[in-house]
Protein backbone atom coordinates (compact mmCIF):
# COMPACT_ATOMS: atom_id res chain seq x y z
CA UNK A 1 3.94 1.82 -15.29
CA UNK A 2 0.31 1.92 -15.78
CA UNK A 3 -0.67 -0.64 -13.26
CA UNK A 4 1.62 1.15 -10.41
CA UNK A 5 -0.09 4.18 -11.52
CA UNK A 6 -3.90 2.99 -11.61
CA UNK A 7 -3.08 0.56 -8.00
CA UNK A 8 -1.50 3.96 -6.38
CA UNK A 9 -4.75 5.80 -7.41
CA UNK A 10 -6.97 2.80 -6.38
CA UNK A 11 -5.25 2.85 -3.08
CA UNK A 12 -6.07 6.13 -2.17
CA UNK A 13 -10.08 5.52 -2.69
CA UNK A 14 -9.99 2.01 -1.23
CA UNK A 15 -8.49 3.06 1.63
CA UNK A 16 -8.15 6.98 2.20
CA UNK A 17 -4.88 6.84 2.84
CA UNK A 18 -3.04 9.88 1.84
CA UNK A 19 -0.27 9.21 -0.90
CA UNK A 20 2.44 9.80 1.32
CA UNK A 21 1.66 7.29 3.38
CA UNK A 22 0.90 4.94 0.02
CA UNK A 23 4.34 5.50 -0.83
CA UNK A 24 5.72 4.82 2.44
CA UNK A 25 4.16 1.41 2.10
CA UNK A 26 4.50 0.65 -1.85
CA UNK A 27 7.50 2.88 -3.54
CA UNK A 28 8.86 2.83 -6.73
CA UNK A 29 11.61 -0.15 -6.34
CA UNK A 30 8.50 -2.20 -4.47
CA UNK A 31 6.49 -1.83 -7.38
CA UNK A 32 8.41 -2.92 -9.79
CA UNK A 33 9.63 -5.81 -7.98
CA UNK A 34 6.34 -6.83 -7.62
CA UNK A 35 5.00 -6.10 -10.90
CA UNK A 36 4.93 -9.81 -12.45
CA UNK A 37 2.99 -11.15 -9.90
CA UNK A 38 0.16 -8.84 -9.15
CA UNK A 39 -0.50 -6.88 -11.89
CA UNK A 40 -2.64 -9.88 -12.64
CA UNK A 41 -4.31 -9.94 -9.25
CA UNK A 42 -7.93 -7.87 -8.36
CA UNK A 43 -6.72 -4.67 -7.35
CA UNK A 44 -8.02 -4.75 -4.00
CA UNK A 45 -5.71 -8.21 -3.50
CA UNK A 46 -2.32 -6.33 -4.66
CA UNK A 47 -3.04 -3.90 -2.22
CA UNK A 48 -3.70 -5.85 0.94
CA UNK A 49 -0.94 -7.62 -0.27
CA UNK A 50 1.42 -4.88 -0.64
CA UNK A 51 0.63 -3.65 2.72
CA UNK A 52 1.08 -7.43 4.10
CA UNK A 53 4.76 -7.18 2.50
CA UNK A 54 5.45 -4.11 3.82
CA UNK A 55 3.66 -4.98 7.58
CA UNK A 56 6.85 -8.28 7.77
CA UNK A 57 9.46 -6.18 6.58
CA UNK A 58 8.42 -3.79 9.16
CA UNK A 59 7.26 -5.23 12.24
CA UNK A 60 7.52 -1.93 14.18
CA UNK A 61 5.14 -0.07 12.20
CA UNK A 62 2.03 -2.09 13.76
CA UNK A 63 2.97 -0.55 16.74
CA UNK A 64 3.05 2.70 15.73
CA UNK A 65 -0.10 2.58 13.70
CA UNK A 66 -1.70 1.43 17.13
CA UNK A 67 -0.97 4.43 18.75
CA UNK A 68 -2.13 6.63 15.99
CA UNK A 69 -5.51 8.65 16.67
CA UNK A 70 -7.94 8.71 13.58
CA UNK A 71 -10.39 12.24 13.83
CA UNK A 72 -13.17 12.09 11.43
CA UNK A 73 -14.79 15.27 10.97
């Protein structure tokens, strides 16, 4: 539980995503499933991997994500 905890919290600074959007990408049941292989990877690995994962099971999402507009104040 720690690692999920620490990589959701990581996420959020590496990549200012908000933690909805974390979650969208990495819940619960992902986590755990993918506890016993990354916990040992860098931080910043499990992450791009985690979004990799989530970017094949959800090939539509790319295309979405390329229409969104980022505004940075």
């Amino acid at each position: 539980m720690y690692w999920a905890g620490y990589t959701y919290r990581y996420w959020h600074y590496y990549t200012n995503e908000c933690s909805r959007e974390i979650y969208k990408i990495a819940n619960a049941k992902t986590m755990n499933d993918c506890w016993l292989g990354f916990h040992t990877y860098d931080v910043e690995m499990a992450i791009d991997d985690l979004k990799e994962i989530y970017r094949q099971n959800h090939p539509r999402s790319r295309d979405r994500k390329a229409q969104t507009v980022f505004h940075i104040d």
